[in-house]
N, C-alpha and C. Protein backbone atom coordinates (compact mmCIF):
# COMPACT_ATOMS: atom_id res chain seq x y z
N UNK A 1 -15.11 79.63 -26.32
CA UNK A 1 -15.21 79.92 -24.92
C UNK A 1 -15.79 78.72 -24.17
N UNK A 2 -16.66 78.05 -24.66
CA UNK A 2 -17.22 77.15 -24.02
C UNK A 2 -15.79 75.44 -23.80
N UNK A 3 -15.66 75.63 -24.94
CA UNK A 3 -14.77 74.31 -25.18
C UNK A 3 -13.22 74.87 -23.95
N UNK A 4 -13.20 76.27 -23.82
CA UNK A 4 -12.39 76.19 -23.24
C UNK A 4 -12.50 76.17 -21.40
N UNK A 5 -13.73 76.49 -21.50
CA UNK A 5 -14.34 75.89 -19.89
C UNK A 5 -14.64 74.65 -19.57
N UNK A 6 -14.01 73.92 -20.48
CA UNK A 6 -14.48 72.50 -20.23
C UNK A 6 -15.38 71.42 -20.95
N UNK A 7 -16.58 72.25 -21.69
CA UNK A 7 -17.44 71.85 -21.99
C UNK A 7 -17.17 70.97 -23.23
N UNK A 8 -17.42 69.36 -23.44
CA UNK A 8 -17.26 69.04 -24.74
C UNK A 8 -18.36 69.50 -26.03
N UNK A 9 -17.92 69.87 -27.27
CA UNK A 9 -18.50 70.32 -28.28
C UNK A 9 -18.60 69.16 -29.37
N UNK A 10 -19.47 68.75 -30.51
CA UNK A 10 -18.93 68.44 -31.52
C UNK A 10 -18.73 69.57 -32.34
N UNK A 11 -17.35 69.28 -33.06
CA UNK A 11 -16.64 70.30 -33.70
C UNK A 11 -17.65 70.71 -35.00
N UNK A 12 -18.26 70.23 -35.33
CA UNK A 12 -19.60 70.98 -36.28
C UNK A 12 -19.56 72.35 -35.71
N UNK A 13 -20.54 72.05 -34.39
CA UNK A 13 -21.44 72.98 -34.20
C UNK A 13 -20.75 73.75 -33.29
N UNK A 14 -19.25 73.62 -32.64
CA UNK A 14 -18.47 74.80 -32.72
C UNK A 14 -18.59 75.90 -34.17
N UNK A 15 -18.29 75.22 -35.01
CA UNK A 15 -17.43 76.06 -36.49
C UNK A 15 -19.30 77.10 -36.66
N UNK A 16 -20.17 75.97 -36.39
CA UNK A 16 -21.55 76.74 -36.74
C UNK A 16 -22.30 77.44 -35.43
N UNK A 17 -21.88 77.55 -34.01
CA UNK A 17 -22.34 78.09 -33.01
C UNK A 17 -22.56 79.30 -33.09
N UNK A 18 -21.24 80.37 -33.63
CA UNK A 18 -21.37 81.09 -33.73
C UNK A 18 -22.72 82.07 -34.86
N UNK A 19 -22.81 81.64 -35.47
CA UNK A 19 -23.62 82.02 -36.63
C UNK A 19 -24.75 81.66 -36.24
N UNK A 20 -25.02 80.59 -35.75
CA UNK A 20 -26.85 80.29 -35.28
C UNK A 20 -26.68 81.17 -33.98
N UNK A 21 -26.22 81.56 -33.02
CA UNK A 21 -26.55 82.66 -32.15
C UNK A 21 -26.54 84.07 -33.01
N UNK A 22 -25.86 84.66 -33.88
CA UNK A 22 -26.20 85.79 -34.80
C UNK A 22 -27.57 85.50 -35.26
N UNK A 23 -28.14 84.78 -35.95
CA UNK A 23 -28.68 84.20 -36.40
C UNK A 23 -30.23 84.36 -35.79
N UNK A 24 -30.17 83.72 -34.19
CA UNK A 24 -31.27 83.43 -34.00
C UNK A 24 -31.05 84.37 -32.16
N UNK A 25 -30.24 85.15 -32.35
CA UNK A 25 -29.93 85.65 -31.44
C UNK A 25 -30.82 86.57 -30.39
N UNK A 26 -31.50 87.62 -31.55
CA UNK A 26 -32.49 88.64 -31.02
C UNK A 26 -34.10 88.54 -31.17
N UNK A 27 -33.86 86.80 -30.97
CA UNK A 27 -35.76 86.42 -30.45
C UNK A 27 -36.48 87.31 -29.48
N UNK A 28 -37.54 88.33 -30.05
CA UNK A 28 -38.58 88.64 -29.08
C UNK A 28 -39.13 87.54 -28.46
N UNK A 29 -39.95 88.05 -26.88
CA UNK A 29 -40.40 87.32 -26.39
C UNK A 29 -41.12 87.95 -25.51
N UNK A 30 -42.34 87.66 -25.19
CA UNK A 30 -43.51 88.34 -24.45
C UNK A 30 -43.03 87.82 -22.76
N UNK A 31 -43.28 88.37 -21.66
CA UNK A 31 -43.73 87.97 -20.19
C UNK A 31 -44.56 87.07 -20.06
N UNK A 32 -44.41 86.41 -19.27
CA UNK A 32 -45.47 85.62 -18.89
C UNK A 32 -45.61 85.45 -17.79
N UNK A 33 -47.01 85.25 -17.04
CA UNK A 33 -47.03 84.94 -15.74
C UNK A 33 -47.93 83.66 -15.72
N UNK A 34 -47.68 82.81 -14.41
CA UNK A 34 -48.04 82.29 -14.19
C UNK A 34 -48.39 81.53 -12.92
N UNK A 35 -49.46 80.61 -12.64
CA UNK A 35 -49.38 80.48 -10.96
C UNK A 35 -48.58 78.97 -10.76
N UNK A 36 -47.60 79.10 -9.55
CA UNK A 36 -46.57 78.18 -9.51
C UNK A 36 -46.48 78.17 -8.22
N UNK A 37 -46.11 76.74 -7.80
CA UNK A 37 -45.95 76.73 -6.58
C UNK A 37 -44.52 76.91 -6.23
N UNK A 38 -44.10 77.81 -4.70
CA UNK A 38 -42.72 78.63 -4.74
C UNK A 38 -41.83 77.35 -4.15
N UNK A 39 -40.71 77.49 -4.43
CA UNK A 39 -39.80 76.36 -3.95
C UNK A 39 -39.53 76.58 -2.37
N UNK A 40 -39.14 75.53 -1.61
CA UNK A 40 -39.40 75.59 -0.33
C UNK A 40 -38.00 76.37 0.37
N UNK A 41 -38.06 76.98 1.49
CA UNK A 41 -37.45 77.77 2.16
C UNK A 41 -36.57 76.66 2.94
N UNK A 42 -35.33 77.30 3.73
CA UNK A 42 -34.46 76.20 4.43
C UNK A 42 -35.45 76.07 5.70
N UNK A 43 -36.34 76.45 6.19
CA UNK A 43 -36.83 76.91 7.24
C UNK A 43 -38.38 75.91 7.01
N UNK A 44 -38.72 75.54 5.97
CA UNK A 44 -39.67 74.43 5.33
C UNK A 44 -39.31 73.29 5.37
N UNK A 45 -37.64 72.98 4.43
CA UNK A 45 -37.51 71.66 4.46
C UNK A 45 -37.32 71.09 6.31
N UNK A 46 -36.88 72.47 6.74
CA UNK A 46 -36.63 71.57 8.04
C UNK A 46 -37.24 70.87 9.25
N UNK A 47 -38.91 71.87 8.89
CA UNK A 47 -39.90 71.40 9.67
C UNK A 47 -40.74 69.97 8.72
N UNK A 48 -40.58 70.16 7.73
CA UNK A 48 -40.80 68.87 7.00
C UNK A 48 -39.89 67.65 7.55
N UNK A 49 -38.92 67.75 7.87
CA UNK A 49 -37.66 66.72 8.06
C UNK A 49 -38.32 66.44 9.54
N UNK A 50 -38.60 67.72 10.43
CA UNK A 50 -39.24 67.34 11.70
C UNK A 50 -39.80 66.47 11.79
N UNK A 51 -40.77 66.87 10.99
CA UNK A 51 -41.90 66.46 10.80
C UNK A 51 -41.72 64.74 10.45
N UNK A 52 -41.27 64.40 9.68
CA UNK A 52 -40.84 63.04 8.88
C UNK A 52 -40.59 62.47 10.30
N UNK A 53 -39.41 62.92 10.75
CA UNK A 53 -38.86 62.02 11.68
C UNK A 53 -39.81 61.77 13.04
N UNK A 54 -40.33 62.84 13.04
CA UNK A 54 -41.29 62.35 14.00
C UNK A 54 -42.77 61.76 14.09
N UNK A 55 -42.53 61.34 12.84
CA UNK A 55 -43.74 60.41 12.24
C UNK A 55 -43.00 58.91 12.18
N UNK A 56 -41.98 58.79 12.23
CA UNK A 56 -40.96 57.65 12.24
C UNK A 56 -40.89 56.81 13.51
N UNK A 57 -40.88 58.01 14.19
CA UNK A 57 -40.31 57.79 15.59
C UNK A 57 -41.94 57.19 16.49
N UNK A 58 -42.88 57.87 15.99
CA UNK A 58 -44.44 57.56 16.27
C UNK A 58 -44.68 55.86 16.15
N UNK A 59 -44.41 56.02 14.80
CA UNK A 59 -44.51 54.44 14.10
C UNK A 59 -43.93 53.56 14.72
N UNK A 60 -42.66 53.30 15.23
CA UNK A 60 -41.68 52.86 15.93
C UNK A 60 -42.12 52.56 17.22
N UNK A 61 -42.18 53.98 17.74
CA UNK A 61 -43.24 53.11 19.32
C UNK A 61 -44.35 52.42 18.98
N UNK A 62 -45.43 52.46 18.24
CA UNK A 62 -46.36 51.91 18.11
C UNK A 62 -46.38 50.56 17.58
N UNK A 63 -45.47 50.15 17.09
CA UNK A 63 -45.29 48.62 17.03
C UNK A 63 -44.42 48.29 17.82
N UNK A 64 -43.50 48.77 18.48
CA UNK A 64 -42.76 48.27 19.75
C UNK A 64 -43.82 47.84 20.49
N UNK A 65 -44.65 48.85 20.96
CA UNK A 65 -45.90 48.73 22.18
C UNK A 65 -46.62 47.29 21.78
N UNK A 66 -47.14 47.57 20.29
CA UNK A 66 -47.60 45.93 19.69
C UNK A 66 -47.06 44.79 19.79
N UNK A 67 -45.94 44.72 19.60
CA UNK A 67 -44.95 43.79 20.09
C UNK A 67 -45.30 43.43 21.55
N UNK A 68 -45.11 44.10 22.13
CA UNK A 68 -44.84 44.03 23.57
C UNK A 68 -46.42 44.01 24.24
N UNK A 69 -47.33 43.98 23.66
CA UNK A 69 -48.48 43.94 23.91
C UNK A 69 -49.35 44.73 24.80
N UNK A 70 -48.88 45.76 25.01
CA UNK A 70 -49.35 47.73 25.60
C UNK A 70 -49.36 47.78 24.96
N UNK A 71 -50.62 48.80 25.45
CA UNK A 71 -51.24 50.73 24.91
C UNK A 71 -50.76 51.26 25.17
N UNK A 72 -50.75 52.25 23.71
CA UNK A 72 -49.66 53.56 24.03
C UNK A 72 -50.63 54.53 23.43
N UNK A 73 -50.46 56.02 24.31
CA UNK A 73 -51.42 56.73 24.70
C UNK A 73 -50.63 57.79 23.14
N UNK A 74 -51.84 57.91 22.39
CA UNK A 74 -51.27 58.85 21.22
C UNK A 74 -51.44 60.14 21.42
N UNK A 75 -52.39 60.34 22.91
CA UNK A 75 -52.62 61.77 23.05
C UNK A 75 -51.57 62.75 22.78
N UNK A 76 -49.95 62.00 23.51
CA UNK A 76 -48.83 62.62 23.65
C UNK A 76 -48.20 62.82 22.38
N UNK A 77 -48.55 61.95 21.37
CA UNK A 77 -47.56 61.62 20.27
C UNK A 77 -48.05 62.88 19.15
N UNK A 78 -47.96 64.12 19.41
CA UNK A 78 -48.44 64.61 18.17
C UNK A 78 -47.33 64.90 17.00
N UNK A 79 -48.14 64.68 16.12
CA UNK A 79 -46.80 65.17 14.70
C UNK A 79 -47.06 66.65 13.99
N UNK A 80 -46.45 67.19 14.19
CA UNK A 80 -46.36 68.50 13.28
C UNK A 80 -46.84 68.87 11.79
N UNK A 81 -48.35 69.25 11.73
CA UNK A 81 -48.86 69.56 10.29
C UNK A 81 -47.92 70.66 10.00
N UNK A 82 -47.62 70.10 8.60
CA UNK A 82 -46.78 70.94 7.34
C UNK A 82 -48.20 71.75 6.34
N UNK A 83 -48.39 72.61 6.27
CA UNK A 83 -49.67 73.03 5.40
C UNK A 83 -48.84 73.29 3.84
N UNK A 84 -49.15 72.57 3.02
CA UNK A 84 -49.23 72.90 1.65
C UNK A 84 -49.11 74.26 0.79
N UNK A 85 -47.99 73.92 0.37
CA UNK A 85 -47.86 75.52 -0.31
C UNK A 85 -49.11 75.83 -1.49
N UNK A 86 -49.45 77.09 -1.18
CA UNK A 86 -50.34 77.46 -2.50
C UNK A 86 -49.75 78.04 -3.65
N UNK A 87 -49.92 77.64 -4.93
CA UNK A 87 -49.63 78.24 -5.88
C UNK A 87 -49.72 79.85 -6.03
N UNK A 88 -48.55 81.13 -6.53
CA UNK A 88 -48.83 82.12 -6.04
C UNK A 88 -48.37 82.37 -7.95
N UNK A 89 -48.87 84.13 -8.50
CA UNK A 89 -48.72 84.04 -9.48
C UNK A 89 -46.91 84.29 -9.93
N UNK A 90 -46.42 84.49 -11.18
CA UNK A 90 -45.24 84.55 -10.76
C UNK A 90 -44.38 84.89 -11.92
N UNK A 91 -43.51 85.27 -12.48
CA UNK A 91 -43.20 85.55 -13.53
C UNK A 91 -42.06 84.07 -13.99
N UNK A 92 -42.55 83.63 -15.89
CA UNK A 92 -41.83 82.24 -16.06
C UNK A 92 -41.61 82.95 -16.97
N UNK A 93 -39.79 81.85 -16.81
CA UNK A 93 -39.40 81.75 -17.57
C UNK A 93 -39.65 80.34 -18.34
N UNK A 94 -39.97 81.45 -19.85
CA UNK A 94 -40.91 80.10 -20.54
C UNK A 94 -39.50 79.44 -21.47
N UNK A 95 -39.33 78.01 -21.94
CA UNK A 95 -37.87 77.41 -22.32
C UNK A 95 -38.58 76.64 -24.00
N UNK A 96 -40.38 76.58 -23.70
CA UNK A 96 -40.27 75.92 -25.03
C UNK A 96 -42.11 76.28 -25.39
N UNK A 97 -42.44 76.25 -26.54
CA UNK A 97 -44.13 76.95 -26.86
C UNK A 97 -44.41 75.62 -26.08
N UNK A 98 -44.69 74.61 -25.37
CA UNK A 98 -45.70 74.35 -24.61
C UNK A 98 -45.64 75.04 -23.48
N UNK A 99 -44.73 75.44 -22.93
CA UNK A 99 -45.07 76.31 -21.91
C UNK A 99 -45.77 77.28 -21.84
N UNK A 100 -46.15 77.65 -22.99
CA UNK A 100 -47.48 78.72 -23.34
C UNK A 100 -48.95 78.02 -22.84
N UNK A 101 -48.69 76.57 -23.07
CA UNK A 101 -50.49 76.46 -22.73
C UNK A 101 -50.34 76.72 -21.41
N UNK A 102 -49.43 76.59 -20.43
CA UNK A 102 -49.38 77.03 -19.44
C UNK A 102 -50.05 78.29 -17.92
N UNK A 103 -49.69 79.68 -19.10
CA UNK A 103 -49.72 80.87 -18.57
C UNK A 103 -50.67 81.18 -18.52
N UNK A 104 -50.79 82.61 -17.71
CA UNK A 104 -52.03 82.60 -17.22
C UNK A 104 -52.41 83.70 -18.24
């Protein structure tokens, strides 16, 4: 199935795939939780991107002004704090035993 989606195999471990999934197929495995920080929302990256660019755009006048030898009033220039995601607890999926020293 795999070889026929595309995927290249060496032909070994075709002939032996099958048998090491029988094999090693019905590993127990405990839950785990752990605290992780959550991946960002479309609604995050975009005030981040705001955010970026208008820290760009800050920078930009402010050595223009240097250049040009004016003060430029930063009162106006504010940039948008992004606050830091906190780690929240969470259920992992664990892929190898170090991920055990991990959990909580």
């Amino acid at each position: 199935m795999l070889v026929s989606e595309g995927h290249e195999l060496d032909n070994v471990l075709v002939e032996n795939l099958g048998a090491m999934l029988l094999c090693f197929g019905e590993i127990e495995h405990d839950l785990h939780y752990g605290e992780r920080v959550p991946p960002e929302t479309e609604d995050e990256k975009r005030a981040r991107y705001v955010a970026e660019h208008r820290a760009k755009e800050i920078e930009e006048a402010r050595k223009e002004a240097e250049a040009n030898g004016e003060k430029i009033d930063e009162s106006e220039m504010k940039i948008p704090v992004i606050e830091t995601k906190k780690p929240v607890l969470m259920l992992l999926h664990l892929i190898s035993i170090t991920d055990l020293k991990f959990c909580a």
